[in-house]
Protein backbone atom coordinates (compact mmCIF):
# COMPACT_ATOMS: atom_id res chain seq x y z
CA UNK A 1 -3.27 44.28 41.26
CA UNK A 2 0.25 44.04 40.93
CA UNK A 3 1.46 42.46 37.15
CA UNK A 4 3.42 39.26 37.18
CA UNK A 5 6.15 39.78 34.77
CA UNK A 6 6.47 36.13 33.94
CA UNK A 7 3.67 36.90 31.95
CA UNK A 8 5.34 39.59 29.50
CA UNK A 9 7.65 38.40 26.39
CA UNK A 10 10.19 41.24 25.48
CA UNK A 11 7.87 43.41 23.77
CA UNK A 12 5.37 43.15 26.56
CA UNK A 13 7.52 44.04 29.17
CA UNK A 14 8.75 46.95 26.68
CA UNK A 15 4.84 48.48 26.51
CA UNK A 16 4.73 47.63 30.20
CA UNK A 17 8.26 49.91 31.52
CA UNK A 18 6.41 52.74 28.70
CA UNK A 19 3.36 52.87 31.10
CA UNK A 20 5.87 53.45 33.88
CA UNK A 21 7.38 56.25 31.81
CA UNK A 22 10.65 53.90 31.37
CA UNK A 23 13.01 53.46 28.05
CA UNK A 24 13.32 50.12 25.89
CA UNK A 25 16.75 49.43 27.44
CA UNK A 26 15.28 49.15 30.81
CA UNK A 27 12.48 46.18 29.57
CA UNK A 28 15.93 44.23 27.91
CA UNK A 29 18.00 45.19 31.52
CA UNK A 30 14.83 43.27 33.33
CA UNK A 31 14.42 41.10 31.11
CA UNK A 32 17.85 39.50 31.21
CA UNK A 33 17.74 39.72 35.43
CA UNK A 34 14.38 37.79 35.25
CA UNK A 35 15.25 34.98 32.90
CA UNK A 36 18.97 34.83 32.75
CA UNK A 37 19.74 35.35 36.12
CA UNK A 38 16.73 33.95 37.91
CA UNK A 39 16.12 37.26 39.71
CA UNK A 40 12.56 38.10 41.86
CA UNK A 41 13.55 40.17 44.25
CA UNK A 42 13.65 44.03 42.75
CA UNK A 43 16.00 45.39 45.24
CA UNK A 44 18.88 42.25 43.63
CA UNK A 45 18.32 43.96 40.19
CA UNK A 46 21.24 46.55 41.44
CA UNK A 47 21.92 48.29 37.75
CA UNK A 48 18.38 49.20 37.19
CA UNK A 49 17.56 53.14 38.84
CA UNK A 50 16.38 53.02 42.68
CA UNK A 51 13.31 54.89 41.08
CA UNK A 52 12.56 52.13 38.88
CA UNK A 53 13.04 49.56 41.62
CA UNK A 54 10.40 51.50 43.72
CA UNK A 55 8.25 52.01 41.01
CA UNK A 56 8.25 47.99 40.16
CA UNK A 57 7.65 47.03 43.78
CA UNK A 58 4.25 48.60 43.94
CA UNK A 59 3.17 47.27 40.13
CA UNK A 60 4.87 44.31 39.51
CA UNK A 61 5.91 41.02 40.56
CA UNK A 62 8.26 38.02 39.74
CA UNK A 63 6.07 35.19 40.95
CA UNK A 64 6.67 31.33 39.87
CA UNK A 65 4.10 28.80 40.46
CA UNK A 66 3.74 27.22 43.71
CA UNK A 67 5.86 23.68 43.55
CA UNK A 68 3.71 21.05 45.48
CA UNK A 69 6.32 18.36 45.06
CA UNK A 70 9.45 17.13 43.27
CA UNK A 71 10.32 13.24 42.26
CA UNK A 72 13.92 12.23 41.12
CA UNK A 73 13.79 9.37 39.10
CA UNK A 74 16.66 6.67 39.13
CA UNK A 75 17.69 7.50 35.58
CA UNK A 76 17.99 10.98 36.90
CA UNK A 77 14.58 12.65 35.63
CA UNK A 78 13.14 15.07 37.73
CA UNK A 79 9.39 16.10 37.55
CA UNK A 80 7.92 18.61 39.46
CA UNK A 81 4.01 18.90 40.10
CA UNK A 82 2.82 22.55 40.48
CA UNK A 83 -0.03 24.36 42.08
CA UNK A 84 -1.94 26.45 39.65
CA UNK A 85 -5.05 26.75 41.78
CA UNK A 86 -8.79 26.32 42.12
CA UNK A 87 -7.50 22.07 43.01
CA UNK A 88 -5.68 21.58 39.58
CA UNK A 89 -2.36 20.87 39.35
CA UNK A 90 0.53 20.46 36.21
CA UNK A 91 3.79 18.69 35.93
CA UNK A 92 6.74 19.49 34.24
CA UNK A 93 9.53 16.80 33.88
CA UNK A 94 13.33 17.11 33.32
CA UNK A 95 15.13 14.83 31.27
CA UNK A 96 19.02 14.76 31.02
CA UNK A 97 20.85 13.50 28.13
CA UNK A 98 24.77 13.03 27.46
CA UNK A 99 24.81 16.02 24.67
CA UNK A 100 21.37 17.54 26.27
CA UNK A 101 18.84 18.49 29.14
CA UNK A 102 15.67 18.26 28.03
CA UNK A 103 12.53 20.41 29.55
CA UNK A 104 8.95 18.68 29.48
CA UNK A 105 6.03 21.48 29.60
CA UNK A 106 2.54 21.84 30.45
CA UNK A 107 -0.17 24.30 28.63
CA UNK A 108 -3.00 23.89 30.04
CA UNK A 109 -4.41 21.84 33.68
CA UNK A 110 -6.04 18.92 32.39
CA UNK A 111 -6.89 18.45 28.35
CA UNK A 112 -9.46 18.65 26.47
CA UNK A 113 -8.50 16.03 23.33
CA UNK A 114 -9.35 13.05 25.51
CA UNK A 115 -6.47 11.01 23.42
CA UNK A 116 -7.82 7.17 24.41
CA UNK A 117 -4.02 6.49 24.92
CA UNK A 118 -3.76 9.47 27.41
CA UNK A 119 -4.03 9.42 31.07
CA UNK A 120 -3.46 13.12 31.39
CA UNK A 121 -6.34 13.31 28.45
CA UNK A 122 -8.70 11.06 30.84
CA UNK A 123 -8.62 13.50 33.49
CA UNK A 124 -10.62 16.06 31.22
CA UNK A 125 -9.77 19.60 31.04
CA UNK A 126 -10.07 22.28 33.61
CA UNK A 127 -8.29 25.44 32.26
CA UNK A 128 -5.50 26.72 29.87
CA UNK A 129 -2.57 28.36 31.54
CA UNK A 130 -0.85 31.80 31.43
CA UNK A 131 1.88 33.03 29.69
CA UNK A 132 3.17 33.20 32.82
CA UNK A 133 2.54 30.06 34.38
CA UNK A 134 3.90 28.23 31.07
CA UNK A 135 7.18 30.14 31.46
CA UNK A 136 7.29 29.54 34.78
CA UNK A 137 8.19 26.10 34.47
CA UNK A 138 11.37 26.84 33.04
CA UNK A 139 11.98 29.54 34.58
CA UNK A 140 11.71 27.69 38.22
CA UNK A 141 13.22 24.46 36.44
CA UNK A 142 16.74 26.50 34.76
CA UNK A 143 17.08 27.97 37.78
CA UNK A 144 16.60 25.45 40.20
CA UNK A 145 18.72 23.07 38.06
CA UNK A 146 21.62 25.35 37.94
CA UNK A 147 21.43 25.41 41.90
CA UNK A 148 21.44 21.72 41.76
CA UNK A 149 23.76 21.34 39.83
CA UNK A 150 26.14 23.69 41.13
CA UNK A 151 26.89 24.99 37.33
CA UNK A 152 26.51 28.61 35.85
CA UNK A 153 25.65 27.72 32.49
CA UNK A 154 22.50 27.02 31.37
CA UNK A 155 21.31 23.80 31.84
CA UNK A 156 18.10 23.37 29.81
CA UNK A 157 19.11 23.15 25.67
CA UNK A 158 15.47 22.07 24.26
CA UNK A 159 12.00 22.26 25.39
CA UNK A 160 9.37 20.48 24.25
CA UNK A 161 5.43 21.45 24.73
CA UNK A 162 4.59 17.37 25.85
CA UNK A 163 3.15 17.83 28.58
CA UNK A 164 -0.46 18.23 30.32
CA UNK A 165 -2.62 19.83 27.81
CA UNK A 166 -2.49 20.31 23.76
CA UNK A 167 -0.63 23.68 23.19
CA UNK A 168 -2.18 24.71 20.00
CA UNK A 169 -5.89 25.42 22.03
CA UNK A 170 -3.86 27.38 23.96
CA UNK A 171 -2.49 29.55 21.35
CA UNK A 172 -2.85 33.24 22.66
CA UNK A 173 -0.69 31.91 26.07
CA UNK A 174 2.01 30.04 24.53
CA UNK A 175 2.78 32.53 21.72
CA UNK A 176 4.40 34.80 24.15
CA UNK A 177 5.97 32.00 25.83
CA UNK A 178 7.13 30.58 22.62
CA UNK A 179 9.20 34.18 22.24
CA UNK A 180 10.11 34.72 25.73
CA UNK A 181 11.92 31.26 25.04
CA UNK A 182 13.82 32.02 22.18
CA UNK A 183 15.01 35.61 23.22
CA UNK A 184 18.37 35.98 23.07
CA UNK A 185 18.20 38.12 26.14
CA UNK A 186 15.63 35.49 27.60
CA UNK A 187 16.45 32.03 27.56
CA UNK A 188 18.30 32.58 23.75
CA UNK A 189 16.86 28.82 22.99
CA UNK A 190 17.43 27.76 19.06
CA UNK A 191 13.88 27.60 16.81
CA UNK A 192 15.57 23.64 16.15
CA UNK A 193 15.38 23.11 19.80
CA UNK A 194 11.74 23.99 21.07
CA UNK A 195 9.28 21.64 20.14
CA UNK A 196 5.19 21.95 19.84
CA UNK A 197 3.53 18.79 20.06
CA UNK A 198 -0.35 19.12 18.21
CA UNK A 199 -2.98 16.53 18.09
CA UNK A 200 -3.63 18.10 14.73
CA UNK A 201 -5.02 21.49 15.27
CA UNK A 202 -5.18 22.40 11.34
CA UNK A 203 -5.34 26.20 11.23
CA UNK A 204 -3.16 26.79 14.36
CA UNK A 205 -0.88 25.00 12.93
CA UNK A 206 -0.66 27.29 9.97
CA UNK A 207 -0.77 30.36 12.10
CA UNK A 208 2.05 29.34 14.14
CA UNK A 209 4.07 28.45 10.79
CA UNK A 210 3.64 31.92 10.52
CA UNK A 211 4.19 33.63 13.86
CA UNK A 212 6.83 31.38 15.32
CA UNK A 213 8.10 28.08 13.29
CA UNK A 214 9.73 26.10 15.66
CA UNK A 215 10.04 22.36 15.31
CA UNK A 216 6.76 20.71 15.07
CA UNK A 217 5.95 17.21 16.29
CA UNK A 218 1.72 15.63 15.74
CA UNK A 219 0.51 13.06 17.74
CA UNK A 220 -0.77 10.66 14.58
CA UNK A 221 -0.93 7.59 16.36
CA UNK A 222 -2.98 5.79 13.52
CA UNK A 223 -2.28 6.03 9.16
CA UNK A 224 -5.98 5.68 8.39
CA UNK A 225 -9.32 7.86 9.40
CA UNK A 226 -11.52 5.31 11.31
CA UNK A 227 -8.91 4.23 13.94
CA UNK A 228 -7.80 7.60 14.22
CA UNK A 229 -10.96 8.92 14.82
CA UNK A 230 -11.32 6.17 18.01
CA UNK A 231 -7.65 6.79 19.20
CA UNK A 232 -7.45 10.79 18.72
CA UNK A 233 -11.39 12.60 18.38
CA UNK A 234 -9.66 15.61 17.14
CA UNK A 235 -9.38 13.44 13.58
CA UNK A 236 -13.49 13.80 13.31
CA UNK A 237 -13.06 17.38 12.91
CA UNK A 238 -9.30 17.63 11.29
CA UNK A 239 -9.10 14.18 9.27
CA UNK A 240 -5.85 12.86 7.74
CA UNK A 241 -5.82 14.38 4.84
CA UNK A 242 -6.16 17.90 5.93
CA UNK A 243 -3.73 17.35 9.02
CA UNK A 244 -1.32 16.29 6.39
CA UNK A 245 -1.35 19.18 4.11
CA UNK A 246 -1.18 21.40 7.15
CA UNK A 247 2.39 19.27 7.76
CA UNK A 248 3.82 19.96 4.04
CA UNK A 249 2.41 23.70 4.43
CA UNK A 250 4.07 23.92 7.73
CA UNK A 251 7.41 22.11 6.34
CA UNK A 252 7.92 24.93 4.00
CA UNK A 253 8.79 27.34 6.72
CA UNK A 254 9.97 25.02 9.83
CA UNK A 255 13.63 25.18 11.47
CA UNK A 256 14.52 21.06 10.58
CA UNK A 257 13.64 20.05 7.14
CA UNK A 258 11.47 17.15 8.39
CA UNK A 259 8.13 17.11 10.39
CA UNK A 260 8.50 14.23 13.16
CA UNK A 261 5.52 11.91 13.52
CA UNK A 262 4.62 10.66 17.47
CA UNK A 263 2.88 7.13 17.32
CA UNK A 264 2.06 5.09 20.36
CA UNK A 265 2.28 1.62 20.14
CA UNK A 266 -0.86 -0.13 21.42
CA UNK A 267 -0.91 -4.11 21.24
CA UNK A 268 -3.12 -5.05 18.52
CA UNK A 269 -4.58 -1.73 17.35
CA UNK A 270 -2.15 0.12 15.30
CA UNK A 271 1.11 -2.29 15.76
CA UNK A 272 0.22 -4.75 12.99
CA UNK A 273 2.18 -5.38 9.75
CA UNK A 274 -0.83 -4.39 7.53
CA UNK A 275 -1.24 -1.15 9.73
CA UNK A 276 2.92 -0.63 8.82
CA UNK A 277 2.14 -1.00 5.22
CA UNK A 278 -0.60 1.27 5.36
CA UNK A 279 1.25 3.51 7.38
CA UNK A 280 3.87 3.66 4.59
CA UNK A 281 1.23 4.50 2.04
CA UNK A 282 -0.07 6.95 4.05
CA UNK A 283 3.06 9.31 4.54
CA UNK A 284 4.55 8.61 0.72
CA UNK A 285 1.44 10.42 -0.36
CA UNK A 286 2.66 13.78 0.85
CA UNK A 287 6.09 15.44 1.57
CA UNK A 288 5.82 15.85 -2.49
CA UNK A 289 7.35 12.75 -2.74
CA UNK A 290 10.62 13.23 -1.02
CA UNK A 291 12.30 10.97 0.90
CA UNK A 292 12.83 12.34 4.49
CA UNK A 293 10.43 14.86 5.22
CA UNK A 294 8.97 13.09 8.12
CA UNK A 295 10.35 11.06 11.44
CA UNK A 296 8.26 8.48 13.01
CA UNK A 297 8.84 8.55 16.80
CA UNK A 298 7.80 5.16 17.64
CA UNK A 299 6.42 5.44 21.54
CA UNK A 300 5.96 2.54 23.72
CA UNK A 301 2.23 2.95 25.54
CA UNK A 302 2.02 3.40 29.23
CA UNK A 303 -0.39 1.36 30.16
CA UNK A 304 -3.53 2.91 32.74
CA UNK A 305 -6.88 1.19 33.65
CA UNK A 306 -9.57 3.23 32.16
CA UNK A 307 -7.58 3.08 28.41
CA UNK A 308 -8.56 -0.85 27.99
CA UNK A 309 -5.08 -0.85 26.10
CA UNK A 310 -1.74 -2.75 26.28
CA UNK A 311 1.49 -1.72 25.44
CA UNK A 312 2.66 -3.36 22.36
CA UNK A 313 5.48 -6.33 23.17
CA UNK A 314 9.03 -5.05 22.22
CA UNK A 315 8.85 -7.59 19.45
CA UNK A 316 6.07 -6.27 17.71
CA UNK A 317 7.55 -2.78 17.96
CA UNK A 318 10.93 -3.92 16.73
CA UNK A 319 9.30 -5.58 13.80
CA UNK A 320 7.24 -2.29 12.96
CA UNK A 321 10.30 0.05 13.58
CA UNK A 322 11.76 -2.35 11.20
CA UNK A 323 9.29 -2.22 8.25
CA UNK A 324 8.86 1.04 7.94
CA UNK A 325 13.06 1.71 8.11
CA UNK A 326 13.43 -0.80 5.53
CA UNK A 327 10.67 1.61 3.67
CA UNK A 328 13.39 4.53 3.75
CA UNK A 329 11.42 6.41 6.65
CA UNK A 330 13.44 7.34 9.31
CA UNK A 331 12.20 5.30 12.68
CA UNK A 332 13.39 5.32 15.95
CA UNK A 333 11.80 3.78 19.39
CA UNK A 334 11.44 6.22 22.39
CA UNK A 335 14.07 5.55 25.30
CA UNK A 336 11.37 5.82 28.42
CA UNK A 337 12.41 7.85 31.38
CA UNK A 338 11.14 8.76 33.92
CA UNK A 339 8.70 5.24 34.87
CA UNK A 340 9.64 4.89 38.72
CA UNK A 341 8.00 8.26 39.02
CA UNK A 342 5.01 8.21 36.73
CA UNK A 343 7.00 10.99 34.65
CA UNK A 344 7.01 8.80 30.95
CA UNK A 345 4.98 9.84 28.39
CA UNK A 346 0.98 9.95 28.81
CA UNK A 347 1.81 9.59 32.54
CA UNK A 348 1.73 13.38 33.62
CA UNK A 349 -0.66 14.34 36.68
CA UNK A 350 -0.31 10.49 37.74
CA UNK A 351 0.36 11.29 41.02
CA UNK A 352 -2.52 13.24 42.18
CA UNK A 353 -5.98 11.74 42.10
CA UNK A 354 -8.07 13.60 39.19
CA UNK A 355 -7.31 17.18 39.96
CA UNK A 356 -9.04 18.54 37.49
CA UNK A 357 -11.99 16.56 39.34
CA UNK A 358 -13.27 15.29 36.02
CA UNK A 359 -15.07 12.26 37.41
CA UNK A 360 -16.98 14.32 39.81
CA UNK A 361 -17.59 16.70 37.41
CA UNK A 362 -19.52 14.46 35.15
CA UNK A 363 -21.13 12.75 38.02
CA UNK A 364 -22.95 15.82 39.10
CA UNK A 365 -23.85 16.41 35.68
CA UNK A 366 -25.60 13.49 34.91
CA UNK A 367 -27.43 13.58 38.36
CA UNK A 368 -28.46 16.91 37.33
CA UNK A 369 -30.01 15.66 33.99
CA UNK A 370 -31.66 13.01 35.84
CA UNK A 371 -33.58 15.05 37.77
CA UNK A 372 -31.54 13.84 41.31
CA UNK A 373 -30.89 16.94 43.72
CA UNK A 374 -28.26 17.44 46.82
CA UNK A 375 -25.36 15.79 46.37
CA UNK A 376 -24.20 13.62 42.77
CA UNK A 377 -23.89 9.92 43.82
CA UNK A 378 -20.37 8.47 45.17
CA UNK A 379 -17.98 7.69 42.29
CA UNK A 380 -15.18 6.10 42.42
CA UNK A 381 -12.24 8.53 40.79
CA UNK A 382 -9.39 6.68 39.27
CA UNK A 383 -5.39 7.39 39.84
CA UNK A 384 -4.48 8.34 35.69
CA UNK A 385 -1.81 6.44 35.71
């Protein structure tokens, strides 16, 4: 079986070209054709030997995933669902700024949080991704987008790990991807500009302070345990105060000297002026007391059936933005993109119906454990949207 080199970071492909009986210099000279230059095809790679050509035809590939269909929004967002087999699909959206181009990733088909704010989360989770099949959504998007656009110069600044799936379960797969990212002879992306989002995964946190501190961003959502616990499960087993210390632990060695905060606004839940007071409390407790350690990233909620949520009214977010900059903690409100095409935030694997097959997952389950035989009983599977 031939190995797809999407797969490798630099010091993979290095221990790979060794087992061909190839030098260092060759790995970087691939390297560089595969992510800077887009390059699949050996026989384009025309300063690496013809013997080393041959050699990588018969053990290696340069295969992307599979793109099953691409959306351009009217605000110019592009997302792109891929094929990863086996029925389950992930998205990866493109957002363009004036000073930036912005790359949305998935890390794993489906996800196993179950954030009650998430429609990606209420499709359940199927299976983490590759290396490979991480970095081939940038790898696919760069290249396509340079295409596009009809420029030579890269075209994705900053990636952020938003999409399907939480990263940090995914650890061993988006490590290498991580580095393949930053690589100066990869995709030479600054540590400031590639994001991990984490529901709160405590000691992944802490090992990824330590392996590869990029900027972090946790999905908090709620300043106190027992709506946290309803709104993101992960709190039962990581509460506040632990996910907390993990952030000042993980401060000490992170590229921006602040931790950013992602909290969806749900109408009546956690939007209230007692919830922005207690919010307050909450983060004045840590960041040993200095003003500035932490962002709040106020997110409007994209509202799906099976969440029994509303999206906060603009007023109510105002007012809360409002409170907590008055505080002296840096606020801002989320721009949506991306709406006309079910690319905004909690929205990704909206087009497809349940392709992690969740619903009929748990149908034949429970059939099972009633005793029932043949086929599980029609459900109805909702759009997560």
């Amino acid at each position: 079986m031939r190995a797809n080199l999407l797969d490798y970071d630099l010091e993979g492909l290095a221990r790979f070209c060794e087992r061909l009986g190839e030098k260092r210099f060759r790995a970087v000279q691939l390297f560089r054709w595969i992510h800077q230059r887009g390059a699949s095809d050996f026989d384009a790679m025309t300063d690496l030997a013809k013997a080393l050509r041959e050699k990588l035809k018969t053990s290696a590939l340069v295969q992307a995933l599979p793109v099953i269909s691409q959306h351009v929004s009217a605000d110019g967002t592009i997302k792109w669902l891929f094929d990863v087999g086996a029925g389950d699909a992930i998205e990866a959206v493109y957002i363009p700024e004036a000073d930036r181009g912005t790359l949305c990733v998935s890390s794993q088909a489906g996800c196993a949080v179950a954030c009650r704010f998430c429609s990606t989360g209420h499709q359940g989770f199927s299976r983490n991704l590759t290396a490979g099949e991480i970095i081939s959504q940038l790898w696919f998007a760069e290249h396509f987008l340079r295409k596009h656009l009809g420029r030579d110069e890269r075209i994705i600044s900053n990636v952020v790990m938003m999409g399907m799936g939480e990263p940090l379960q995914n650890y061993a797969e988006l490590l290498p991807a991580l580095r393949t990212m930053l690589d100066d002879h990869g995709y030479g992306l600054s540590r400031r500009r590639v994001t991990v989002s984490t529901s709160g995964m405590v000691p992944i946190m802490d090992r990824l302070g330590q392996d590869c501190p990029v900027a972090l961003a946790v999905s908090l959502h709620a300043p106190q345990d027992a709506l946290r616990d309803d709104l993101v499960p992960l709190n039962k087993k990581y509460p506040l105060d632990e996910l907390m210390r993990a952030c000042e632990r993980y401060l000490a060695v992170a590229p921006r000297d602040f931790i950013t905060f992602e909290y969806c606004m749900l109408q009546g839940v956690n939007d209230t002026p007692a919830i922005a007071q207690e919010l307050i409390a909450l983060l004045r407790r840590y960041g040993q007391g200095r003003a500035g350690w932490c962002k709040l990233n106020l997110i409007p909620f994209n509202p799906f059936p099976a969440s029994g949520l509303q999206r906060s009214t603009q007023a109510a977010v105002a007012a809360f933005a409002r409170v907590l900059n008055d505080a002296g903690i840096i606020t801002t409100v989320r721009k949506t993109r991306g709406d006309d095409i079910d690319a905004a935030c909690g929205q990704l694997a909206g087009e497809v119906r349940d392709r992690t097959s969740v619903m009929l997952r748990i149908d034949k389950r429970k059939a099972r454990e009633a005793g029932h035989s043949g086929v599980a009983t029609k459900v109805e599977i909702l759009d997560a949207v």
